[in-house]
Protein backbone atom coordinates (compact mmCIF):
# COMPACT_ATOMS: atom_id res chain seq x y z
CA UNK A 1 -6.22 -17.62 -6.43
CA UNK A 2 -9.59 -16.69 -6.47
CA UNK A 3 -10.95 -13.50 -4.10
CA UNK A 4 -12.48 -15.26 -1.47
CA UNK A 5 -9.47 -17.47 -0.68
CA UNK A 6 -7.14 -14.56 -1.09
CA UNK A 7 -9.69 -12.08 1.62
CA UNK A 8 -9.63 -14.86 3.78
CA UNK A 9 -5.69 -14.81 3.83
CA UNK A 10 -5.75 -11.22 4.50
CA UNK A 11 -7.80 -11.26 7.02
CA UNK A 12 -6.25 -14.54 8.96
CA UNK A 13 -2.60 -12.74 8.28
CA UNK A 14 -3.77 -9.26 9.68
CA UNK A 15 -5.20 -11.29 12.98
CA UNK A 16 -1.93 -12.44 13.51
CA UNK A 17 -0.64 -8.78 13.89
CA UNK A 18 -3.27 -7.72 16.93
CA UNK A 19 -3.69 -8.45 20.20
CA UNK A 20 -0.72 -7.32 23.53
CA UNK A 21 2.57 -6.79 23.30
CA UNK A 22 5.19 -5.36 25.21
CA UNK A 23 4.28 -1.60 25.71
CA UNK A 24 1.14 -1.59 23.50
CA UNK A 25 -2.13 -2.83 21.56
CA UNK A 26 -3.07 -3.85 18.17
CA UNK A 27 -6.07 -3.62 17.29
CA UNK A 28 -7.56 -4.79 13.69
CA UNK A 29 -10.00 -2.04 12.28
CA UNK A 30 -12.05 -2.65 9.01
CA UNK A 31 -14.37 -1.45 6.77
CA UNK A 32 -16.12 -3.84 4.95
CA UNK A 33 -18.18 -1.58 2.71
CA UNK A 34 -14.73 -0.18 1.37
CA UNK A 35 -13.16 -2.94 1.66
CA UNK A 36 -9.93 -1.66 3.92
CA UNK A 37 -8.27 -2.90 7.24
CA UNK A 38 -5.55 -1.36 9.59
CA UNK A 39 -3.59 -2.39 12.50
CA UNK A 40 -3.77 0.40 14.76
CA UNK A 41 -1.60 0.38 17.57
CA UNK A 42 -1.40 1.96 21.28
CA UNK A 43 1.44 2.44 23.17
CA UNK A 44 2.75 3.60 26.62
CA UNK A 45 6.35 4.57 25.73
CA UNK A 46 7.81 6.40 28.81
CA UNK A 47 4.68 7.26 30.09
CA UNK A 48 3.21 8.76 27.37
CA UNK A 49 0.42 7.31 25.32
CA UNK A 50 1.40 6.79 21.62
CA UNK A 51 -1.72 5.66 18.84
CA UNK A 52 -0.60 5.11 15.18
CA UNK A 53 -1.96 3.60 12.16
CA UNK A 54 0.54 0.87 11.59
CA UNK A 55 -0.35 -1.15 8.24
CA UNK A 56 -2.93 -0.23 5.75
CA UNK A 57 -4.16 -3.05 3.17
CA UNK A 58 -7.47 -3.12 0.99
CA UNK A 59 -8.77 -5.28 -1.75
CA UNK A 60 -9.26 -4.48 -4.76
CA UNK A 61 -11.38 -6.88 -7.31
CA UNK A 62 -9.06 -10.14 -6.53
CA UNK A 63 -5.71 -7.87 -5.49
CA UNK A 64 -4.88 -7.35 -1.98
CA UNK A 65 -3.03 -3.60 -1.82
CA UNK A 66 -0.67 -2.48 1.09
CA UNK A 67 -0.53 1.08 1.36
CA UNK A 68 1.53 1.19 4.19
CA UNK A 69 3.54 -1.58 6.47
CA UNK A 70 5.18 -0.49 9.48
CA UNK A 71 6.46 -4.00 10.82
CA UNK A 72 9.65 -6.22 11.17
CA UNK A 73 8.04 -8.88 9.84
CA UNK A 74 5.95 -7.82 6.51
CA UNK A 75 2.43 -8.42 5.56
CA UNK A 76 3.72 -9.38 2.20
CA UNK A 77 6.08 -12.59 3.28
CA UNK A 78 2.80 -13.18 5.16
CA UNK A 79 0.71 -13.54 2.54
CA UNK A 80 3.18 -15.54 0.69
CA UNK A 81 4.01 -18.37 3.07
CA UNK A 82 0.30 -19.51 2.51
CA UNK A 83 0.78 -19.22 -0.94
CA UNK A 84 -0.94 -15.95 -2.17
CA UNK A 85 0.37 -14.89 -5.43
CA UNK A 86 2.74 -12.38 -6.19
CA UNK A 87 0.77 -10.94 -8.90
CA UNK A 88 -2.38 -10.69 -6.36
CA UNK A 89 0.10 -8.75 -3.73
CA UNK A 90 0.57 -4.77 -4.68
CA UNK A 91 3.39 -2.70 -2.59
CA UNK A 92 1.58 0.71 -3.07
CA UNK A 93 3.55 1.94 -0.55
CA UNK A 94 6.85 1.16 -2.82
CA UNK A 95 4.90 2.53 -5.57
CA UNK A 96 3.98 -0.67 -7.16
CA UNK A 97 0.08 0.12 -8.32
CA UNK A 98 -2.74 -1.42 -9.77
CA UNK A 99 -2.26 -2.82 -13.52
CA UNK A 100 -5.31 -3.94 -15.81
């Protein structure tokens, strides 16, 4: 799949993890220059304010890497439904990294 497709993916998939929900935020941060997006989240959790970095993907050439995924329902299942490769999909944060 070429890299504009696949971005486009990424970026439609990581939409889908922002906005209210029960106790808390998501909010979609990127960097376009670098390429990288997070969900960062804030939370009231018995009255205390929580903020955490919850998933972590960048692209790389025409490879979309996860560094870190801290949902029930994965970025990478995500990404497949629509039909993104596995081979364009990297786990970094199960080790998985980049090959040539």
């Amino acid at each position: 799949m070429d890299t504009t497709t696949v971005k486009q993916i990424l970026l439609e998939e990581l939409d889908r993890y922002t906005g209210e929900g029960l106790n808390d935020y998501a909010y979609l941060t990127t960097n376009e220059a670098e390429q990288i997006y997070t969900i960062v989240d804030i939370a009231t959790v018995r009255g205390k304010r929580l903020v955490g970095t919850v998933l972590v993907a960048r692209m790389v050439n025409d490879r979309i890497v996860i560094e870190l995924d801290q949902h029930d329902k994965m970025l990478v299942d995500a990404l497949k439904a629509p039909g993104v490769p596995e081979t364009q999909i990297v786990l970094a944060y199960r080790g998985e990294t980049i090959s040539a």
